[in-house]
C-alpha atoms as a PDB file:
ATOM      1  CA  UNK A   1      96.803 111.726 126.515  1.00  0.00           C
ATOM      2  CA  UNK A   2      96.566 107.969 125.920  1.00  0.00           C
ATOM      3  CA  UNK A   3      94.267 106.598 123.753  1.00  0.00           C
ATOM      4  CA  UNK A   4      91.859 103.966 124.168  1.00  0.00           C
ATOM      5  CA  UNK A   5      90.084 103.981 120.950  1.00  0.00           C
ATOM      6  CA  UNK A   6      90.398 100.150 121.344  1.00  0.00           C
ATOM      7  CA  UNK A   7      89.321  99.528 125.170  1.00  0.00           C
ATOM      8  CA  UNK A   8      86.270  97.955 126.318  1.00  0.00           C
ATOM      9  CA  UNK A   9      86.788  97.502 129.978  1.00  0.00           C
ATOM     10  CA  UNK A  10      88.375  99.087 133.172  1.00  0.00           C
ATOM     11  CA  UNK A  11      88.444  98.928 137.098  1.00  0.00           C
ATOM     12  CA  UNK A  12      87.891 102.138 138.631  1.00  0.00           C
ATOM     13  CA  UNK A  13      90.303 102.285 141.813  1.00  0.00           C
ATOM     14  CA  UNK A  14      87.969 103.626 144.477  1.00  0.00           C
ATOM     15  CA  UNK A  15      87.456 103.771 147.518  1.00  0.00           C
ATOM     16  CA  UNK A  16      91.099 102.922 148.247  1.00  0.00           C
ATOM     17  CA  UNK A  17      91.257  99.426 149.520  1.00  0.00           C
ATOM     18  CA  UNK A  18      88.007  98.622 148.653  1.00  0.00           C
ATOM     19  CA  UNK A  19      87.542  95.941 145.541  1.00  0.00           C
ATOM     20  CA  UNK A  20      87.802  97.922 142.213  1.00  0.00           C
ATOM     21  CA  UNK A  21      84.584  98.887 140.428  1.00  0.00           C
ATOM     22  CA  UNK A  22      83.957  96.736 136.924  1.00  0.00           C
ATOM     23  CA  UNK A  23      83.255  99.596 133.983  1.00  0.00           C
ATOM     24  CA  UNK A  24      82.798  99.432 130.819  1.00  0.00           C
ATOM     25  CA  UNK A  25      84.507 101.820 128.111  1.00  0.00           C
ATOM     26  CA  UNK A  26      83.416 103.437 125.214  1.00  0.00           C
ATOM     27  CA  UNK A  27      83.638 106.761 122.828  1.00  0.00           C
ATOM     28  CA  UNK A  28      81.231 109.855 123.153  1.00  0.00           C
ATOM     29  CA  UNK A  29      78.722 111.111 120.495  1.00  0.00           C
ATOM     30  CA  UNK A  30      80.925 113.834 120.338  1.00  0.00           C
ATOM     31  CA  UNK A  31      83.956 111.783 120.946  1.00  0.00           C
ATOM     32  CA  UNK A  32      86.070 112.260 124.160  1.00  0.00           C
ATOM     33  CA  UNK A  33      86.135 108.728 126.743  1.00  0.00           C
ATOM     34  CA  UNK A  34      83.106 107.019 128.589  1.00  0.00           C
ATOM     35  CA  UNK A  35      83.255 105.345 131.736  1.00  0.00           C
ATOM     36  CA  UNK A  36      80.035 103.219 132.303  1.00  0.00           C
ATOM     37  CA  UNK A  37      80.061 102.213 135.802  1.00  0.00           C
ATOM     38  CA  UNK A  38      76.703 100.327 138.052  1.00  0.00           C
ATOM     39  CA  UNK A  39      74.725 103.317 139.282  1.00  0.00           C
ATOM     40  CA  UNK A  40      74.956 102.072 142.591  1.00  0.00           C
ATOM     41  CA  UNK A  41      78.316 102.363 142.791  1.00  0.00           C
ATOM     42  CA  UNK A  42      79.189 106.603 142.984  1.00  0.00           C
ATOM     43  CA  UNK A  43      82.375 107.538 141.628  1.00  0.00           C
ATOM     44  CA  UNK A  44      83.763 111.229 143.025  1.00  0.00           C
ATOM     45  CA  UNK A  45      83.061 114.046 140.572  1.00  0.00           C
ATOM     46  CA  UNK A  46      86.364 116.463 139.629  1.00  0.00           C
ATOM     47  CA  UNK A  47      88.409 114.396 142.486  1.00  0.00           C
ATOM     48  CA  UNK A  48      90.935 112.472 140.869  1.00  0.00           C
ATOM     49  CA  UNK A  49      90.544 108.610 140.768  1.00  0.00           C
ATOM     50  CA  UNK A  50      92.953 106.260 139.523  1.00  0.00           C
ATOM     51  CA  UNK A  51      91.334 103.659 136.798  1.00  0.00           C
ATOM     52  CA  UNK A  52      92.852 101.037 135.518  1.00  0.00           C
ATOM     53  CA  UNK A  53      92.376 100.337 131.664  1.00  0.00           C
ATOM     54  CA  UNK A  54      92.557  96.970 129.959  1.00  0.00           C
ATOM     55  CA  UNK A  55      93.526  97.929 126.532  1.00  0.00           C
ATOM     56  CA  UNK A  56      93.918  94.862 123.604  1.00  0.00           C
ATOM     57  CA  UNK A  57      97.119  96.771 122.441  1.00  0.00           C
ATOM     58  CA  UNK A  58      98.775  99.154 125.244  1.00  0.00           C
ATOM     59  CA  UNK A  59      98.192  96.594 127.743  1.00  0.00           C
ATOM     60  CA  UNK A  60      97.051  97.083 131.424  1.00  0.00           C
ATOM     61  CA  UNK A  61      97.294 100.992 131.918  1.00  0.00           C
ATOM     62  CA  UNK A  62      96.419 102.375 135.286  1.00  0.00           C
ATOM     63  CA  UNK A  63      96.065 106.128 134.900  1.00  0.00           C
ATOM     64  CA  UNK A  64      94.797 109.287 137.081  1.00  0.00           C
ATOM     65  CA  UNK A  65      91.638 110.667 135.849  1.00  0.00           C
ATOM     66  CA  UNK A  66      89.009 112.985 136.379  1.00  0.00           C
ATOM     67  CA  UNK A  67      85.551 112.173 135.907  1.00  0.00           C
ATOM     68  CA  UNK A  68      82.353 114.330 135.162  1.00  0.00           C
ATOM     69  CA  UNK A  69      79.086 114.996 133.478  1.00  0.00           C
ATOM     70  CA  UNK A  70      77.152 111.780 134.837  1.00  0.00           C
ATOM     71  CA  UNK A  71      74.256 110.279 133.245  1.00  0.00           C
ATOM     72  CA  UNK A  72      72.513 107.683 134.633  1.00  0.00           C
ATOM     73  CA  UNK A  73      70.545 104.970 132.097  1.00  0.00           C
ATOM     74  CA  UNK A  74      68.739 102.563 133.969  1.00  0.00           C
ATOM     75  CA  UNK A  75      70.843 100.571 136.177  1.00  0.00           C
ATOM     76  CA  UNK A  76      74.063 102.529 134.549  1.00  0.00           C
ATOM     77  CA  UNK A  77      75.696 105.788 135.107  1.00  0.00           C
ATOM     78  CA  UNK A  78      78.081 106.362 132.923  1.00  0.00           C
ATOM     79  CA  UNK A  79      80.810 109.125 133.081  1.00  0.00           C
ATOM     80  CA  UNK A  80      82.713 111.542 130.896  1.00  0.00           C
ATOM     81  CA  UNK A  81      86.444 110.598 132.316  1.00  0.00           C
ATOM     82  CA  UNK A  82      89.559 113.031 130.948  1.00  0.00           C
ATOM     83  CA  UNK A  83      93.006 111.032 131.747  1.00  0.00           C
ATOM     84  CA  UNK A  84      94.976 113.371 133.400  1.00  0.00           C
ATOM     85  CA  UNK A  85      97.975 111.227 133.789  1.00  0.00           C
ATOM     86  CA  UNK A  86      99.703 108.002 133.016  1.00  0.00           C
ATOM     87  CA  UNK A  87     101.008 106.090 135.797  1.00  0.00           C
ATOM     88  CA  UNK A  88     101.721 102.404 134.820  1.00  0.00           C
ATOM     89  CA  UNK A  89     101.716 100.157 132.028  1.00  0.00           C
ATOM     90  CA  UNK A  90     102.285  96.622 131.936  1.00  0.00           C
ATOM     91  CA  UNK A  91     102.049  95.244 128.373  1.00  0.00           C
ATOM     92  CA  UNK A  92     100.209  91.967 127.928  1.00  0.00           C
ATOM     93  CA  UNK A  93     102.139  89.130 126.930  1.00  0.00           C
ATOM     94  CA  UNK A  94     100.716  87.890 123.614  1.00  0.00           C
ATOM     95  CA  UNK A  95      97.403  85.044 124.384  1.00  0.00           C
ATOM     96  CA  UNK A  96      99.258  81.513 124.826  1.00  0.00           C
ATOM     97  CA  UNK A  97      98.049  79.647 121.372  1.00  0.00           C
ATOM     98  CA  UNK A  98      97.235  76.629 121.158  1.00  0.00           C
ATOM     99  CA  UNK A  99      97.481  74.275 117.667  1.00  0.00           C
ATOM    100  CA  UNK A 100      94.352  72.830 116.556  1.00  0.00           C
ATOM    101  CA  UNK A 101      92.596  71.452 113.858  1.00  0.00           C
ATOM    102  CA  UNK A 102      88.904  71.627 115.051  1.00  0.00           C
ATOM    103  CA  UNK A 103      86.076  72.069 112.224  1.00  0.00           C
ATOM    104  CA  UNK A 104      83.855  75.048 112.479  1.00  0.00           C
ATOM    105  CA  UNK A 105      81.546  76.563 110.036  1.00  0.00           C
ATOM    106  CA  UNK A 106      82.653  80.528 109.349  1.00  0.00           C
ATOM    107  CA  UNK A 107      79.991  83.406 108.592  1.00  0.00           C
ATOM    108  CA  UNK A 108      81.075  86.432 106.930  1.00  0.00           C
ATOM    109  CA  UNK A 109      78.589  88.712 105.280  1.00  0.00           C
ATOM    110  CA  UNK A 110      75.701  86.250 105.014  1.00  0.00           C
ATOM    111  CA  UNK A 111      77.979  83.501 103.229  1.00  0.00           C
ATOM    112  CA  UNK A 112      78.658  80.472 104.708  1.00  0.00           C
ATOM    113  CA  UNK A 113      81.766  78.435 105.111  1.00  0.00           C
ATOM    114  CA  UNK A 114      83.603  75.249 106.484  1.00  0.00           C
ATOM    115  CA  UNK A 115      87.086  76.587 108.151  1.00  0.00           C
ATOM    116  CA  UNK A 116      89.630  74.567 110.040  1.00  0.00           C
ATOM    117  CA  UNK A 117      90.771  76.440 113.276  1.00  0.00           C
ATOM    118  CA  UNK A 118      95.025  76.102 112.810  1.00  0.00           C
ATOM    119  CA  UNK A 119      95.466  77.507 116.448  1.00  0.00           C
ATOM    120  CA  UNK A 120      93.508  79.479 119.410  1.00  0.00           C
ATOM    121  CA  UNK A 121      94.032  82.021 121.821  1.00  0.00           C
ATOM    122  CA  UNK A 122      91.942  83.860 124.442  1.00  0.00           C
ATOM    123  CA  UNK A 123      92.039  87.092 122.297  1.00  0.00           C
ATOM    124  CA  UNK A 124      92.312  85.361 118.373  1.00  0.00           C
ATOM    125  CA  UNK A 125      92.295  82.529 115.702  1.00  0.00           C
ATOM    126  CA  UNK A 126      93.808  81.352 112.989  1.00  0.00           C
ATOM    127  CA  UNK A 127      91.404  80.022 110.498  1.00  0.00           C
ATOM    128  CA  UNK A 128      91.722  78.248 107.420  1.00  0.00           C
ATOM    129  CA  UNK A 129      89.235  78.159 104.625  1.00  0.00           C
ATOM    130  CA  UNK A 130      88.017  78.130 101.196  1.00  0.00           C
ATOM    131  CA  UNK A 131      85.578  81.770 102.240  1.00  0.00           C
ATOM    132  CA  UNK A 132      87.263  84.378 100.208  1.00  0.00           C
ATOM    133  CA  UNK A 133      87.018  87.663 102.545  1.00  0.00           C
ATOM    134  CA  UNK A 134      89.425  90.816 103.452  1.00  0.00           C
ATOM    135  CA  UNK A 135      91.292  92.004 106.259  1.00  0.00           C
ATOM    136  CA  UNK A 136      88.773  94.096 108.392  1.00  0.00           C
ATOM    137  CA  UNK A 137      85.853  91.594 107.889  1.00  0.00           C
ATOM    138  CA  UNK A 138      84.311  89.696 110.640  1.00  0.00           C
ATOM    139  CA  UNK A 139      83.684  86.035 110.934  1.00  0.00           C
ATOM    140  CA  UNK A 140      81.191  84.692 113.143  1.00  0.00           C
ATOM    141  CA  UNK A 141      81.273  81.068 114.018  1.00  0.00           C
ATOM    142  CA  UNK A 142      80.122  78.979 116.805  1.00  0.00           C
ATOM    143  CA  UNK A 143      82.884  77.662 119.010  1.00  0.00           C
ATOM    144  CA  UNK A 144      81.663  73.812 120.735  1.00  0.00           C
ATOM    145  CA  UNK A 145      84.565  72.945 122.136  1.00  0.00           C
ATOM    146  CA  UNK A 146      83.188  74.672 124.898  1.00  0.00           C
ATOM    147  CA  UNK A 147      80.779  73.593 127.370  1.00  0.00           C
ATOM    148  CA  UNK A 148      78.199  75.598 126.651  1.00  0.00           C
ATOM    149  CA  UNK A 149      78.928  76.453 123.522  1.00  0.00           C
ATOM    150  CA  UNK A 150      80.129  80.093 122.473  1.00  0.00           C
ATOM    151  CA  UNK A 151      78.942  82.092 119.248  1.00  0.00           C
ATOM    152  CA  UNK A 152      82.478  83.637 118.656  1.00  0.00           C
ATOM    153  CA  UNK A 153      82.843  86.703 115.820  1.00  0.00           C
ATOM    154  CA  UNK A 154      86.677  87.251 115.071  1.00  0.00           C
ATOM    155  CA  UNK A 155      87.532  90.610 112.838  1.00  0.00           C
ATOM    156  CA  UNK A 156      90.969  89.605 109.682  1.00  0.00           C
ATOM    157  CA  UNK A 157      93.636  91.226 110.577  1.00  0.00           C
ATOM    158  CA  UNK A 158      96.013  89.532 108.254  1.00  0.00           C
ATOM    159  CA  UNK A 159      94.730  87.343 105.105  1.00  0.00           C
ATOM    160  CA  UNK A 160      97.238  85.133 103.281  1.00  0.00           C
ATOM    161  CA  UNK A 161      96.876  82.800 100.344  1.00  0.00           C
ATOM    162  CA  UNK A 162      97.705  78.747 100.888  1.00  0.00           C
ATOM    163  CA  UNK A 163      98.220  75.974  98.208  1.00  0.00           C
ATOM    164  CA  UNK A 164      98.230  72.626  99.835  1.00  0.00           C
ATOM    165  CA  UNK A 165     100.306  69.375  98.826  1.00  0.00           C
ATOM    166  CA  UNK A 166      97.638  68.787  95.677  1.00  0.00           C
ATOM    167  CA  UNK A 167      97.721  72.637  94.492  1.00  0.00           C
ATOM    168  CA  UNK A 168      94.885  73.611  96.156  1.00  0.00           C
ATOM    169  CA  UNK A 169      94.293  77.050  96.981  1.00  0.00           C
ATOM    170  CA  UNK A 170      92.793  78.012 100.437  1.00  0.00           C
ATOM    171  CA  UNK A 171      92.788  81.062 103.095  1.00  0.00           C
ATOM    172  CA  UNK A 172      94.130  81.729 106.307  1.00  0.00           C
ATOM    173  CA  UNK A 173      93.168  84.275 108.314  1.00  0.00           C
ATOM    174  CA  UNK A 174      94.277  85.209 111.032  1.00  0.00           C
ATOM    175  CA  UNK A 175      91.542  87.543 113.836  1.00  0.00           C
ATOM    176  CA  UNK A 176      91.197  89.304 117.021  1.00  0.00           C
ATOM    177  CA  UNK A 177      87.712  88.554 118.849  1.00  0.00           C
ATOM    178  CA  UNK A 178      85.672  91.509 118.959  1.00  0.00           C
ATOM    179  CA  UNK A 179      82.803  92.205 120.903  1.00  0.00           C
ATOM    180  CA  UNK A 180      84.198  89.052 123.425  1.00  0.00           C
ATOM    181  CA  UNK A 181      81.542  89.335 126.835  1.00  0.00           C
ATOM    182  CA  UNK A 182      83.275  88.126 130.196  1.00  0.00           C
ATOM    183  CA  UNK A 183      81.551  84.092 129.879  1.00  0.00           C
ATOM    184  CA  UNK A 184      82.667  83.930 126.609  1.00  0.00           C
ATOM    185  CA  UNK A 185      86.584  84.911 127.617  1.00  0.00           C
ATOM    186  CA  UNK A 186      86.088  83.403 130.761  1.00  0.00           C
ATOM    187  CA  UNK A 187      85.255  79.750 128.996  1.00  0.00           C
ATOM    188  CA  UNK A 188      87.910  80.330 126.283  1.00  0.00           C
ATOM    189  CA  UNK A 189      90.675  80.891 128.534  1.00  0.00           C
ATOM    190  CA  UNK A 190      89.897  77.630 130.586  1.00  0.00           C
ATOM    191  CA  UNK A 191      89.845  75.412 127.237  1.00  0.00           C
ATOM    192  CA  UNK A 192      93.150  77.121 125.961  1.00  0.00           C
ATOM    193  CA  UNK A 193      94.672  76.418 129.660  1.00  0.00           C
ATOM    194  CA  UNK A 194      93.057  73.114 129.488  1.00  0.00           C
ATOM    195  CA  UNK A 195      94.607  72.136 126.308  1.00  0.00           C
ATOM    196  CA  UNK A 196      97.816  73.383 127.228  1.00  0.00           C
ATOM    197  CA  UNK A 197      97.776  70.770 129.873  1.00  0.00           C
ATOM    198  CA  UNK A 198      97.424  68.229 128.008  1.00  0.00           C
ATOM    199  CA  UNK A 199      99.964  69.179 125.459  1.00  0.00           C
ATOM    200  CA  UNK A 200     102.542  69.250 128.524  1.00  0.00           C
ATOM    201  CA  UNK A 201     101.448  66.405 129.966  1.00  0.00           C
ATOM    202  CA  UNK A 202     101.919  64.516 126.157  1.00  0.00           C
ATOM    203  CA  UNK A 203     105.379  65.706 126.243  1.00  0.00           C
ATOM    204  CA  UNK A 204     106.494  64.758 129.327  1.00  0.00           C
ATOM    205  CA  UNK A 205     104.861  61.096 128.905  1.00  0.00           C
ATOM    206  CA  UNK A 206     106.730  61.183 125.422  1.00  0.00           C
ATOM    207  CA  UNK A 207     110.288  61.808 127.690  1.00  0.00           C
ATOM    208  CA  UNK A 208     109.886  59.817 129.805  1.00  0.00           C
ATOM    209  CA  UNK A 209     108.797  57.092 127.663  1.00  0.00           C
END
């Protein structure tokens, strides 16, 4: 029914009233939806159990489904799940960007490249550089605004050419992280909210200046 071709994670909604079980989502061998779930934690076979998807584009999507076929890997099980039915969807506001004009140094393909970070959001970038490279490449660079520091890899979805004041030619790019684990979103968000504050808190010195 839905597709989730780009999903990564999920809450699994059971027991009722109990705290939702973290999962993981991926594609079959043979295609068809995964549901990777801690083995500890027993999901009902053929019972329907609402899970609740966290899709990049549809949003958050809570649907019925049935899951089946389990397979445990180590501390895993993970779970062939059918969606049976849709019954919610609340679409994600875009990220809240923030400008920037931090330094970073871009890897794409094994080449290596200075690129100035134009703005920043929990789920993409907007780089600008001199790297010449095509929408559905990756760039990997090291984020240090961050404390720690996060290694960052951000796939082109849209590549456009800029000349500057002096007729120089340069790149922007904006990406979607990929491939994001939960510290890495977790300390992304907090220096996008963080700088948001302090954008704010600029403007309403400025005013009342």
């Amino acid at each position: 029914m839905t597709p989730f071709s780009h999903c990564k994670k999920a809450e699994i909604l059971y027991p009722k009233g109990a705290a939702p079980i973290l999962a993981v989502v991926s594609t079959g061998a043979i295609g068809g939806l995964l549901v990777t779930a801690p083995r500890e934690a027993e999901c009902p076979l053929r019972t329907p159990v609402d899970i609740r998807f966290f899709d990049p584009i549809l949003g958050v999507v809570r649907c019925r489904c049935r899951l089946s076929s389990p397979l445990v890997s180590g501390t895993m099980r993970s779970y062939r799940c059918e969606v049976l039915e849709q019954l919610t969807q609340i679409q994600r506001r875009e990220d809240i960007k923030v400008s920037s004009s931090v330094m970073v140094e871009v890897e794409c393909e094994g080449l290596r490249s200075p690129a100035m970070i134009q703005n920043i959001s929990a789920g993409g970038v907007f780089l600008v550089s001199g790297l010449v490279a095509a929408v559905g490449d990756r760039l990997s660079f090291q984020f240090n605004q961050t404390t720690p520091p996060i290694l960052l890899t951000a796939e082109i979805l849209r590549a456009e050419l800029q000349v500057n004041q002096n007729g120089r030619s340069s790149y922007g790019y904006g990406c979607r992280f990929v491939d994001m684990g939960v510290q890495q979103e977790s300390l992304l968000r907090s220096y996008v909210f963080q700088e948001e504050r302090r954008f704010y808190s600029r403007t309403a010195s400025k005013k009342e200046d």
